[in-house]
C-alpha atoms as a PDB file:
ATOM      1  CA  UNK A   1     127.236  87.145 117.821  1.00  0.00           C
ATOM      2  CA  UNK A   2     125.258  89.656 115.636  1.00  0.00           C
ATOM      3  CA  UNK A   3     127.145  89.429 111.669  1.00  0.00           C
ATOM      4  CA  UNK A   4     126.753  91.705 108.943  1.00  0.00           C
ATOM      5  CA  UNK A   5     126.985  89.997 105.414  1.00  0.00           C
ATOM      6  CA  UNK A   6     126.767  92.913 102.309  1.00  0.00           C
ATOM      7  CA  UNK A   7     126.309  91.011  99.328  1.00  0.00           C
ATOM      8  CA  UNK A   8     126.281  92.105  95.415  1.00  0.00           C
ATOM      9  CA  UNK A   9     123.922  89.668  94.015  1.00  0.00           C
ATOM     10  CA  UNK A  10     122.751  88.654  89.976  1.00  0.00           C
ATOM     11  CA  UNK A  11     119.684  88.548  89.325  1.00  0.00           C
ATOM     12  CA  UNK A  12     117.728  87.864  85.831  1.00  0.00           C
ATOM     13  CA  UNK A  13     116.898  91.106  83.918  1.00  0.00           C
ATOM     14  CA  UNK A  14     113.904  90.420  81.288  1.00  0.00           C
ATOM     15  CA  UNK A  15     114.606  92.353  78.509  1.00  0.00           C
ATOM     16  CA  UNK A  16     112.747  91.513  74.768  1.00  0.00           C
ATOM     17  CA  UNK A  17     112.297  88.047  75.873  1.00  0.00           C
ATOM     18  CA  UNK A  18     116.058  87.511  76.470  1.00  0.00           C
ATOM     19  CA  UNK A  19     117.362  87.019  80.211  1.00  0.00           C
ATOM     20  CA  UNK A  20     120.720  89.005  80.989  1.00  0.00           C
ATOM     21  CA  UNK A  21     122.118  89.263  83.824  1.00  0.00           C
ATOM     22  CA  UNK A  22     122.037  92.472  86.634  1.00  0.00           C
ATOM     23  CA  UNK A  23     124.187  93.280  90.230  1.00  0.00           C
ATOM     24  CA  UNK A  24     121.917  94.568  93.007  1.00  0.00           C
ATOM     25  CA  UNK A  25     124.370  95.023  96.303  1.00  0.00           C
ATOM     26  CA  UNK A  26     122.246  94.792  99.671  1.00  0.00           C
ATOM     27  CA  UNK A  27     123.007  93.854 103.277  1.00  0.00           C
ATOM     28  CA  UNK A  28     121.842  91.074 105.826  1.00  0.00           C
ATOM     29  CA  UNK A  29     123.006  90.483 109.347  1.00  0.00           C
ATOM     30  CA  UNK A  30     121.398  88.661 112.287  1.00  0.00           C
ATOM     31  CA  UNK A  31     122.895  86.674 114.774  1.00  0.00           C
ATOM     32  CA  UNK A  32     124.718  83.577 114.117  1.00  0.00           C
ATOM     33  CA  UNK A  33     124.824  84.780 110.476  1.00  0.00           C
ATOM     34  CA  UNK A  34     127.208  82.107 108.768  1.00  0.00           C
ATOM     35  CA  UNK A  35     128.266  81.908 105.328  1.00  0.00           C
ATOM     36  CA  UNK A  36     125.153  78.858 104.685  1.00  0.00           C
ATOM     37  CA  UNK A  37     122.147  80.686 106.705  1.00  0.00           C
ATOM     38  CA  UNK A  38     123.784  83.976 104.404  1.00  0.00           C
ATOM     39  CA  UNK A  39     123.453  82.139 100.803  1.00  0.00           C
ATOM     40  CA  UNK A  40     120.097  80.599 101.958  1.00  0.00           C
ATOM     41  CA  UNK A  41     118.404  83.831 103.347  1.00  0.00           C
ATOM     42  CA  UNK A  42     119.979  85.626 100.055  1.00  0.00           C
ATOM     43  CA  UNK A  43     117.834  82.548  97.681  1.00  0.00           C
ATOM     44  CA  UNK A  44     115.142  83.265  99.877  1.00  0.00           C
ATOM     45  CA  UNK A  45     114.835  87.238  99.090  1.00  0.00           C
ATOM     46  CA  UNK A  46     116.279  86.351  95.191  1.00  0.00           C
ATOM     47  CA  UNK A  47     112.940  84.312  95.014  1.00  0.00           C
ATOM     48  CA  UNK A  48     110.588  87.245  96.428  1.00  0.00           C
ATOM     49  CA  UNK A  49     112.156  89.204  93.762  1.00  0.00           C
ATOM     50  CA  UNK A  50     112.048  87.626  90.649  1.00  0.00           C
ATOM     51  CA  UNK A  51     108.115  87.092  91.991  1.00  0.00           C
ATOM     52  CA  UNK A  52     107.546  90.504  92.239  1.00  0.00           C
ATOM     53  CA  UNK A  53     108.291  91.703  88.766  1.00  0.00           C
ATOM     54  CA  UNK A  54     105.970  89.105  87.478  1.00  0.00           C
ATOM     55  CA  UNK A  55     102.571  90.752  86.318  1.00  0.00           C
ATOM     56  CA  UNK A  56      99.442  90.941  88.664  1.00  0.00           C
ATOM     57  CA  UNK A  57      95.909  89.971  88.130  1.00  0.00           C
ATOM     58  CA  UNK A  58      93.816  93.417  87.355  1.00  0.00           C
ATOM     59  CA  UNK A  59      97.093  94.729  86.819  1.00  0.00           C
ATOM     60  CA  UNK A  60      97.017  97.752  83.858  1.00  0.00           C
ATOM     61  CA  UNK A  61      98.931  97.300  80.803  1.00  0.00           C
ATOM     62  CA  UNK A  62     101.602  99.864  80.791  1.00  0.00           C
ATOM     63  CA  UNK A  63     101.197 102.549  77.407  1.00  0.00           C
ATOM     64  CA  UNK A  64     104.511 102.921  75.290  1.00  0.00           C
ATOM     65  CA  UNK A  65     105.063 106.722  76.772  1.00  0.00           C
ATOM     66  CA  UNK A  66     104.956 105.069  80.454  1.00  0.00           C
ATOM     67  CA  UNK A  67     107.864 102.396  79.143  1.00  0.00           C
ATOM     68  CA  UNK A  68     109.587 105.326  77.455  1.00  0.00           C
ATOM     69  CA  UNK A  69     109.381 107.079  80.440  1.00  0.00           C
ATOM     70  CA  UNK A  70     110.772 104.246  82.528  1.00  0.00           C
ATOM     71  CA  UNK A  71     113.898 104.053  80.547  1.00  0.00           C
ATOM     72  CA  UNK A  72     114.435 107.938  80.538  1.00  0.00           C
ATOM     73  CA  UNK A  73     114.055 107.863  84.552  1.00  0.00           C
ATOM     74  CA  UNK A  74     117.408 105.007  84.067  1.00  0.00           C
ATOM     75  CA  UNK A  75     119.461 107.561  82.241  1.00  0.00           C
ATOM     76  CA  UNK A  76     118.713 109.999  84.708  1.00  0.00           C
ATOM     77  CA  UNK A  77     119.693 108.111  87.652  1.00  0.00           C
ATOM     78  CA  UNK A  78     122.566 106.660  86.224  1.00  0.00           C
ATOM     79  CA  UNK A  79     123.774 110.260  85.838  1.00  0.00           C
ATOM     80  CA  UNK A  80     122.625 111.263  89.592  1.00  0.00           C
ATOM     81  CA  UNK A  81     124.594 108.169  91.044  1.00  0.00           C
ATOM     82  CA  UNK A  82     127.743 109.337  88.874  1.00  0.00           C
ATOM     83  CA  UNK A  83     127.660 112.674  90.336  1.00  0.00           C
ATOM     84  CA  UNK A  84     126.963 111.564  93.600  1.00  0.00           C
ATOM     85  CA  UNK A  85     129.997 109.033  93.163  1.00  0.00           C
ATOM     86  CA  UNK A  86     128.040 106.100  93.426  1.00  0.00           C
ATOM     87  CA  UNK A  87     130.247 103.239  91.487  1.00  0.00           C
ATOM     88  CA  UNK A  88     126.652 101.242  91.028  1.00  0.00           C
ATOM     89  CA  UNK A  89     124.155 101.991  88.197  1.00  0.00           C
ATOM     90  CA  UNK A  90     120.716 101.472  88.847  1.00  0.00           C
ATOM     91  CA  UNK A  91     118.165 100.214  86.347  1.00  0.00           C
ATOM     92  CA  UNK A  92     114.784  99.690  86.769  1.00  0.00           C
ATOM     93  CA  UNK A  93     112.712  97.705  84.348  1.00  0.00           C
ATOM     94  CA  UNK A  94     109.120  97.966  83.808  1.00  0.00           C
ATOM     95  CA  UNK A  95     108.107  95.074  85.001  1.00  0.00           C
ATOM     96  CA  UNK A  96     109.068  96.666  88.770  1.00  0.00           C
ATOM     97  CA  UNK A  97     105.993  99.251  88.282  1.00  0.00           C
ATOM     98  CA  UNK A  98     102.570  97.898  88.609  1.00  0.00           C
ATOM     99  CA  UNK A  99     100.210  99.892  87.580  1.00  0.00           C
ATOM    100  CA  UNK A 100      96.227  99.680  88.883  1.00  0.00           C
ATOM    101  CA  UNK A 101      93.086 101.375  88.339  1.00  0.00           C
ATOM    102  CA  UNK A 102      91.484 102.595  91.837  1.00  0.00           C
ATOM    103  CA  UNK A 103      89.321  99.646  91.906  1.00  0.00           C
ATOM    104  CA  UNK A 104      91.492  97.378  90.954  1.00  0.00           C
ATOM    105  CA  UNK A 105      94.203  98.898  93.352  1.00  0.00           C
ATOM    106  CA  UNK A 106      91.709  98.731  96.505  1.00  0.00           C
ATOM    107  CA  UNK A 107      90.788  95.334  95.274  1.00  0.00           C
ATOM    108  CA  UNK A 108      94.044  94.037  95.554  1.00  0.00           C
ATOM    109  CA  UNK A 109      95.912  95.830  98.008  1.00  0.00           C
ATOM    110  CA  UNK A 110      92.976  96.708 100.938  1.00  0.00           C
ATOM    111  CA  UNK A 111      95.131  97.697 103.217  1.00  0.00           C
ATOM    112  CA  UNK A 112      96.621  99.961 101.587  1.00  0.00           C
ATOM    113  CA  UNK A 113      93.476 101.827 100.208  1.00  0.00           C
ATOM    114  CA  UNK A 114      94.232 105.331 101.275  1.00  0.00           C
ATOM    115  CA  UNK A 115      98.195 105.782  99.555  1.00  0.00           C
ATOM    116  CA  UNK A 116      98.384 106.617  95.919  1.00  0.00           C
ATOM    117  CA  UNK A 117     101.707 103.908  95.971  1.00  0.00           C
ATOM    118  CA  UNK A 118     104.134 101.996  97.746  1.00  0.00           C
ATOM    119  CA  UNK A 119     107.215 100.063  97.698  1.00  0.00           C
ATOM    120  CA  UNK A 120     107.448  96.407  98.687  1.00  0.00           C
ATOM    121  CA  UNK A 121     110.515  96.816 100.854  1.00  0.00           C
ATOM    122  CA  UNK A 122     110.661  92.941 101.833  1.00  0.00           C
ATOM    123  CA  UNK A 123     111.361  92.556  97.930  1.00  0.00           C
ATOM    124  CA  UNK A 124     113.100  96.311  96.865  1.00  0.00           C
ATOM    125  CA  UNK A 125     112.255  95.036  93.504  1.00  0.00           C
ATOM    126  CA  UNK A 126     108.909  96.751  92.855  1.00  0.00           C
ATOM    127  CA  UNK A 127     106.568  99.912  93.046  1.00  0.00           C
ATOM    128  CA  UNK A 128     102.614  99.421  93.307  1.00  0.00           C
ATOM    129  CA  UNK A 129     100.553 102.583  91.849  1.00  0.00           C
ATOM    130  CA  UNK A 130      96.457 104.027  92.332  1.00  0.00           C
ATOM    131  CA  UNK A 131      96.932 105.395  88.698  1.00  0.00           C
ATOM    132  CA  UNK A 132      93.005 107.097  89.024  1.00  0.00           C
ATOM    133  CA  UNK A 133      94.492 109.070  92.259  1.00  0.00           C
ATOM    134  CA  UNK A 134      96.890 110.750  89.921  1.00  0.00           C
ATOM    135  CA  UNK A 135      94.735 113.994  88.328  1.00  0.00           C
ATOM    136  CA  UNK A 136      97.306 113.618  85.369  1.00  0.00           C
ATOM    137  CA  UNK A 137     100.398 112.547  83.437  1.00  0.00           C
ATOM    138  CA  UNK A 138     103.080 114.801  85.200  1.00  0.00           C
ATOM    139  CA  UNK A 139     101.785 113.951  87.997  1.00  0.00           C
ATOM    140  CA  UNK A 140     101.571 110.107  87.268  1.00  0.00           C
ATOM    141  CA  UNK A 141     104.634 110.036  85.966  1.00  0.00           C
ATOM    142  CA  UNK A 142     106.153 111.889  89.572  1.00  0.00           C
ATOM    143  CA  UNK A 143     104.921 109.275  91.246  1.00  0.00           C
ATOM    144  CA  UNK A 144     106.284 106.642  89.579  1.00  0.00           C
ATOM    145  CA  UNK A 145     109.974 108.376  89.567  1.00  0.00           C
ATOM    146  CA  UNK A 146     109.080 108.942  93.859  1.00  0.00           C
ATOM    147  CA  UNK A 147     108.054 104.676  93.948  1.00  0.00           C
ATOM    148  CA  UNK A 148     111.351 104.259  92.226  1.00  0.00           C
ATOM    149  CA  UNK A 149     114.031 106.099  94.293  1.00  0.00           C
ATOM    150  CA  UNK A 150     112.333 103.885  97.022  1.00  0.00           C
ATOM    151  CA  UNK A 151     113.486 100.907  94.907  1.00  0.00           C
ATOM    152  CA  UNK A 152     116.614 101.247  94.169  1.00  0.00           C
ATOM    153  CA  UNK A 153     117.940 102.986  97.501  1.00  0.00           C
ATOM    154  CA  UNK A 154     119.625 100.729 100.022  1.00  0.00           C
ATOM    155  CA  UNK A 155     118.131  97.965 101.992  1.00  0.00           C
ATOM    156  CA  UNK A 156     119.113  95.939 104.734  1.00  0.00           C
ATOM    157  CA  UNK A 157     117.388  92.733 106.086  1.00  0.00           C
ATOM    158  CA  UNK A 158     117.165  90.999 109.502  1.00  0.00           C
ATOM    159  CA  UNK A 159     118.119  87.195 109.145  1.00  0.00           C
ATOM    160  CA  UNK A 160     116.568  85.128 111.930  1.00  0.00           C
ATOM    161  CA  UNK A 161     118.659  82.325 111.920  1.00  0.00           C
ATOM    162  CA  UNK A 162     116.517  80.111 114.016  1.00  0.00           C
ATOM    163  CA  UNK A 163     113.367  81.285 112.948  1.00  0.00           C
ATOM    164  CA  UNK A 164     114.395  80.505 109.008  1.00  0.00           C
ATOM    165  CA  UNK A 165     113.432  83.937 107.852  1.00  0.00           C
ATOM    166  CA  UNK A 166     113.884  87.386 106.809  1.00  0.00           C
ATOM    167  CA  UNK A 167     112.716  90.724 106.921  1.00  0.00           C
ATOM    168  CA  UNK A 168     113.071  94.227 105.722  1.00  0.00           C
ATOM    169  CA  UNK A 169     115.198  96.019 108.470  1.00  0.00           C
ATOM    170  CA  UNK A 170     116.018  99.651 106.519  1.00  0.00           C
ATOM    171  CA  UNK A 171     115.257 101.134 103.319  1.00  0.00           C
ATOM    172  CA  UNK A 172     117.164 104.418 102.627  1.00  0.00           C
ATOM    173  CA  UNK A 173     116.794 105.585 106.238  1.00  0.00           C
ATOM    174  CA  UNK A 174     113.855 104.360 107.510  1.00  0.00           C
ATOM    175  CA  UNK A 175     114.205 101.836 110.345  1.00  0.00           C
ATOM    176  CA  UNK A 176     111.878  99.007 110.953  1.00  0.00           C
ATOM    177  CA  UNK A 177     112.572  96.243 113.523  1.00  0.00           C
ATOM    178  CA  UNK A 178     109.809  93.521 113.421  1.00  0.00           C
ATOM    179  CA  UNK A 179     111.250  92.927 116.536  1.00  0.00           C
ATOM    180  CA  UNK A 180     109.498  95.459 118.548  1.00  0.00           C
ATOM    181  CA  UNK A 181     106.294  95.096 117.107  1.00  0.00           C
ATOM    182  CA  UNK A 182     104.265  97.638 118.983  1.00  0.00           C
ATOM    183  CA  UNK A 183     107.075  99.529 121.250  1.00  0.00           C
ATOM    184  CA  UNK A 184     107.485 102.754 120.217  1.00  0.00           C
ATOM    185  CA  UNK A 185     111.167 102.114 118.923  1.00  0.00           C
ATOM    186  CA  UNK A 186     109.605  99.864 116.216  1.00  0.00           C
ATOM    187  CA  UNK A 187     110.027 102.459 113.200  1.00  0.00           C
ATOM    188  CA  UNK A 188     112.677 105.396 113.166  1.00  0.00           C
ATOM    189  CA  UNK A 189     113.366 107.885 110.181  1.00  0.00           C
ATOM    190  CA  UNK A 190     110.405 107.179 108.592  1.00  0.00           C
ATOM    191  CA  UNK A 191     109.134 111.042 107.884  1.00  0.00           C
ATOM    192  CA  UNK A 192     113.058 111.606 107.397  1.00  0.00           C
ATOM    193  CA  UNK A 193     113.160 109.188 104.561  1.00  0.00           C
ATOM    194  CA  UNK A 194     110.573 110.175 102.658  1.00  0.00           C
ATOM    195  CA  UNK A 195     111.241 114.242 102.954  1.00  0.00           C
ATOM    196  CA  UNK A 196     114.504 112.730 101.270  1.00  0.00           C
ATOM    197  CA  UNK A 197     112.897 110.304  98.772  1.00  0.00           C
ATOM    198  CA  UNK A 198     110.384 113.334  98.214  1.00  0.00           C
ATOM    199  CA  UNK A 199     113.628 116.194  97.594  1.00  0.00           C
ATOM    200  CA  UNK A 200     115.549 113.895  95.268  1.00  0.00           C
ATOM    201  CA  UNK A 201     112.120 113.266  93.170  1.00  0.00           C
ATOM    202  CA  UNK A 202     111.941 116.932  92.716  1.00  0.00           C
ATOM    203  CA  UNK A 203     115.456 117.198  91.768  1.00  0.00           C
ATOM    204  CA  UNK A 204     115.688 115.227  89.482  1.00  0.00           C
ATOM    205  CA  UNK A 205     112.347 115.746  87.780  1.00  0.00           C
ATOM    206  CA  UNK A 206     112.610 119.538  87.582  1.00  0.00           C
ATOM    207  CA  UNK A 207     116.138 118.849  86.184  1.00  0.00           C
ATOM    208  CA  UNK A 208     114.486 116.854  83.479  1.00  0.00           C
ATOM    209  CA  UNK A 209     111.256 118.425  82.919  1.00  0.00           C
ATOM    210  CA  UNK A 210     111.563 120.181  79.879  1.00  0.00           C
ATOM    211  CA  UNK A 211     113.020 116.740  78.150  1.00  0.00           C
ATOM    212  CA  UNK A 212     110.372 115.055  79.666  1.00  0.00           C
ATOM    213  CA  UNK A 213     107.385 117.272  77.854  1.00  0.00           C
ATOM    214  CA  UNK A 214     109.035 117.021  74.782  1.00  0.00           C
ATOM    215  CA  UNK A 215     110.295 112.980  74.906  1.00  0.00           C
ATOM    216  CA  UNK A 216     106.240 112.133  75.780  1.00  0.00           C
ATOM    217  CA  UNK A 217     104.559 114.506  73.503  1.00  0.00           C
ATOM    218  CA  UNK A 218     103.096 116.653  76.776  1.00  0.00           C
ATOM    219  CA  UNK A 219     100.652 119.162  75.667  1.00  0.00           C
ATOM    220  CA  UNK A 220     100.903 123.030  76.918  1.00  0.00           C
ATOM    221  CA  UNK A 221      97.452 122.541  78.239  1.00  0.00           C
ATOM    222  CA  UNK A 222      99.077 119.680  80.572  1.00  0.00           C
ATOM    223  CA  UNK A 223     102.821 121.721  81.298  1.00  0.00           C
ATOM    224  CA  UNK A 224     101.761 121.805  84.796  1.00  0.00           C
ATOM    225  CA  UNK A 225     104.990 121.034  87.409  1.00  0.00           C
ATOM    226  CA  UNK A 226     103.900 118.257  90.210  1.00  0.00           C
ATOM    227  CA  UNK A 227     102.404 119.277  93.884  1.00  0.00           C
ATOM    228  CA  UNK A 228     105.359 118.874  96.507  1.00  0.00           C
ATOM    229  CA  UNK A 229     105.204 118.059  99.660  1.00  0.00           C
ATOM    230  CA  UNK A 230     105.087 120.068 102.721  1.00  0.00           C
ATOM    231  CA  UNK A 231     107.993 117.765 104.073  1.00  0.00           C
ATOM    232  CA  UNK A 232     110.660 119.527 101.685  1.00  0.00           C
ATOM    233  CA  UNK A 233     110.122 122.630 102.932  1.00  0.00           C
ATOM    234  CA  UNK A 234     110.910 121.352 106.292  1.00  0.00           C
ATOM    235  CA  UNK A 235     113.852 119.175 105.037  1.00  0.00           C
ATOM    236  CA  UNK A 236     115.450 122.361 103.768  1.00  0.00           C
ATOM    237  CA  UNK A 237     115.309 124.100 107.317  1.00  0.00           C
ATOM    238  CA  UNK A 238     117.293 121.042 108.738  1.00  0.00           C
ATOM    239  CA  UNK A 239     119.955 121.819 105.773  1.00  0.00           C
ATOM    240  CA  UNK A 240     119.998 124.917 106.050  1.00  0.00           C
ATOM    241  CA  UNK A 241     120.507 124.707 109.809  1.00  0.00           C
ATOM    242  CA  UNK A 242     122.947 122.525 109.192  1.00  0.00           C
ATOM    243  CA  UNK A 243     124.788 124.349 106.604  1.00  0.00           C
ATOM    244  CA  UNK A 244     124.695 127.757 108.443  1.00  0.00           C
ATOM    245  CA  UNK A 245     126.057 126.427 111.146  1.00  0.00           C
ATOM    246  CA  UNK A 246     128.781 124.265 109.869  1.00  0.00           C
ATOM    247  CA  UNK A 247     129.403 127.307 107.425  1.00  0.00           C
ATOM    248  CA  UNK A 248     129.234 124.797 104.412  1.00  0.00           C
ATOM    249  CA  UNK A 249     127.203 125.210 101.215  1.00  0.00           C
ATOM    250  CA  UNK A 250     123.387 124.081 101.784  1.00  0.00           C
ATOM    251  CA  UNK A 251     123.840 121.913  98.530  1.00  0.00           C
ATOM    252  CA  UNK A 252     127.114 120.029  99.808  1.00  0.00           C
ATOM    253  CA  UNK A 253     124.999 119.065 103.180  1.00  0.00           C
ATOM    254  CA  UNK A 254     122.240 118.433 100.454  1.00  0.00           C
ATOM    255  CA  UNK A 255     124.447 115.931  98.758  1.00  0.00           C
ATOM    256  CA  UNK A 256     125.423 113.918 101.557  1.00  0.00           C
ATOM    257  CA  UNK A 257     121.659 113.625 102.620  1.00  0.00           C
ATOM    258  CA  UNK A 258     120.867 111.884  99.058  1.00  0.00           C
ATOM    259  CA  UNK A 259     123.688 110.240  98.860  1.00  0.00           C
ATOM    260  CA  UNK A 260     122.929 108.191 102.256  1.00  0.00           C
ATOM    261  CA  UNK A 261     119.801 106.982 101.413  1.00  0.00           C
ATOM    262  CA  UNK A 262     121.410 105.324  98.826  1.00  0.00           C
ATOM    263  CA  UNK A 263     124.847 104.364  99.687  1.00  0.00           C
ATOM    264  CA  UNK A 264     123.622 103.323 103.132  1.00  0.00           C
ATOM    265  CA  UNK A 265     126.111 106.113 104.787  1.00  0.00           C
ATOM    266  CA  UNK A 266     124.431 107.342 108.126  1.00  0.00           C
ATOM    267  CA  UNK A 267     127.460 109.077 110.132  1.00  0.00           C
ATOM    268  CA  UNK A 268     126.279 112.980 108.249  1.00  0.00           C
ATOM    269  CA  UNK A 269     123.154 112.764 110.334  1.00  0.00           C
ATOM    270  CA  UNK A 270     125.219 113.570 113.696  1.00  0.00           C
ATOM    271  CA  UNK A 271     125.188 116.879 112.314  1.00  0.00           C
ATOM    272  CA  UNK A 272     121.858 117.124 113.281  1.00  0.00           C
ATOM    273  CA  UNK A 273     122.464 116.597 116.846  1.00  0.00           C
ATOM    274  CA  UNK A 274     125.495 118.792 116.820  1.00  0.00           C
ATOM    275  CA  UNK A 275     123.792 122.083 114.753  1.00  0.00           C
ATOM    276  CA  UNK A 276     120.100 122.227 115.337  1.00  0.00           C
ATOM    277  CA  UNK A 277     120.908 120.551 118.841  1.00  0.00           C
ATOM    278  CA  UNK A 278     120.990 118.023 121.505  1.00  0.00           C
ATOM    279  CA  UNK A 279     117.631 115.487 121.433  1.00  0.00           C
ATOM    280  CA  UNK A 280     117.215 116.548 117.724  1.00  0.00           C
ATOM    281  CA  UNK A 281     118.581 113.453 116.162  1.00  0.00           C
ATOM    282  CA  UNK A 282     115.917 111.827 118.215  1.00  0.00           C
ATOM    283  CA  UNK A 283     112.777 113.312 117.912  1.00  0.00           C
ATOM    284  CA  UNK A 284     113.803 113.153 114.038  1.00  0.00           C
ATOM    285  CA  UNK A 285     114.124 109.650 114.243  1.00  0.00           C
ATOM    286  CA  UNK A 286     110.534 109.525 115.467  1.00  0.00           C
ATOM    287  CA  UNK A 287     108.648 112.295 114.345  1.00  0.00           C
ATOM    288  CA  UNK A 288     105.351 111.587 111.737  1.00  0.00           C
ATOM    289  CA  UNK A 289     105.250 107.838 113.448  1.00  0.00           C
ATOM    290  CA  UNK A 290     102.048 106.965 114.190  1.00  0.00           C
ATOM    291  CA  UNK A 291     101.296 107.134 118.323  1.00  0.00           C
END
């Protein structure tokens, strides 16, 4: 019997040398799942966390407008998950960004030379950045709002209960089951998640962009707005599809869309089986994975 376990977990916030305390809700399931493999697999991914916001040889020391700008990107997203009517405020500290020169980056990280960042999804607790593949602030400080809607959106794990461990199953939408290593069915959603991860970055950093240049001192020689991706313009068809279709606003099937990847909600994306059409849903689910 497969069981699905959501937890809301504490967890130590470091905050001027004082430890309070912070709720980060997640999900396991696996089967066989009882209440003792549940707390032990939970200890397990609590320990992976508190590991990953611990500093990193070759690691860059963050500057006092990147901190700044940390704690401006909480405010924000505690207002986004308000008016998507998300009870749960998310708050990222510092400490969850690592920040790396491209040497140091390559160095540490060589297989994952050719990305400007990722997430860690086995520990959702931390965002890994090339800071030299960034041509400048705005667009440093993008990427680092992009690494963190990755954190804080919702994750489920795979408990193997035999096995004695645990793995990342989703993160937002994407799909990843390390049991099908090398069948095509290994991955689904994973373009989907980030067109989503990539939309909601732009929202929320062209809603804030003129507080932004003037919180961090920008220059008007560096007012340039961040290079999107390709993949929102696409996203937007889908919505607007979608929207057209269902006769609904493009920004209410917008808001569902965001709200998913970090609420966990999944039943919206039958619309996309229903509107754009039958065998949609699943070349979405694959398309942009690697053959």
């Amino acid at each position: 019997m497969t069981v699905d376990q959501r937890l809301s977990r504490v967890y130590f916030k470091y905050s001027d040398n004082k430890i309070k305390l912070m709720e980060r809700e997640y999900k396991l399931f696996g089967r066989g799942l009882d209440e003792k493999e549940t707390e032990a697999a939970a200890e397990a991914i609590d320990r992976k966390r508190e590991e990953s916001v611990k500093p990193i040889e070759g690691e860059l020391k963050k500057t006092p407008e990147e901190i700044k700008l940390i704690n401006l990107y909480n405010s924000y997203l505690q207002q986004e998950f308000e008016e998507l009517d998300i009870k749960e405020k998310p708050e990222i500290l510092p400490e969850q960004i690592h920040l790396f020169s491209h040497e140091n980056f390559i160095k540490t990280f060589p297989n994952r030379k050719d990305l400007d960042e990722f997430h860690e999804s086995e520990t959702t607790k931390a965002g890994y950045l090339n800071k030299d593949k960034t041509p400048n602030r705005i667009e440093l400080y993008n990427t680092i709002l992009h690494a963190i809607i990755h954190i804080i959106s919702f994750h489920k794990y795979l408990v193997e209960v035999e096995e004695k461990k645990f793995s990342s199953y989703r993160t937002g939408y994407r799909i990843a089951d390390v049991r099908k290593i090398a069948s095509k069915d290994e991955e689904h959603l994973r373009w989907f998640n980030e067109a989503v991860a990539d939309k909601t970055t732009q929202d929320i950093f062209l809603k804030h962009f003129q507080e932004i240049i003037k919180e961090l001192n920008i220059p008007k020689n560096e007012e340039k707005l961040p290079v999107y991706y390709k993949s929102i313009d696409s996203l937007n068809a889908i919505i607007s599809k979608i929207a057209k279709q269902k006769g609904e606003d493009e920004n209410t099937v917008w808001q569902k869309i965001k709200r998913g990847q970090f609420t966990g909600e999944m039943m919206h994306l039958r619309d996309v089986e229903k509107y754009p059409g039958k065998g949609e849903l699943e070349r979405l689910a694959h398309f942009g994975n690697k053959e």
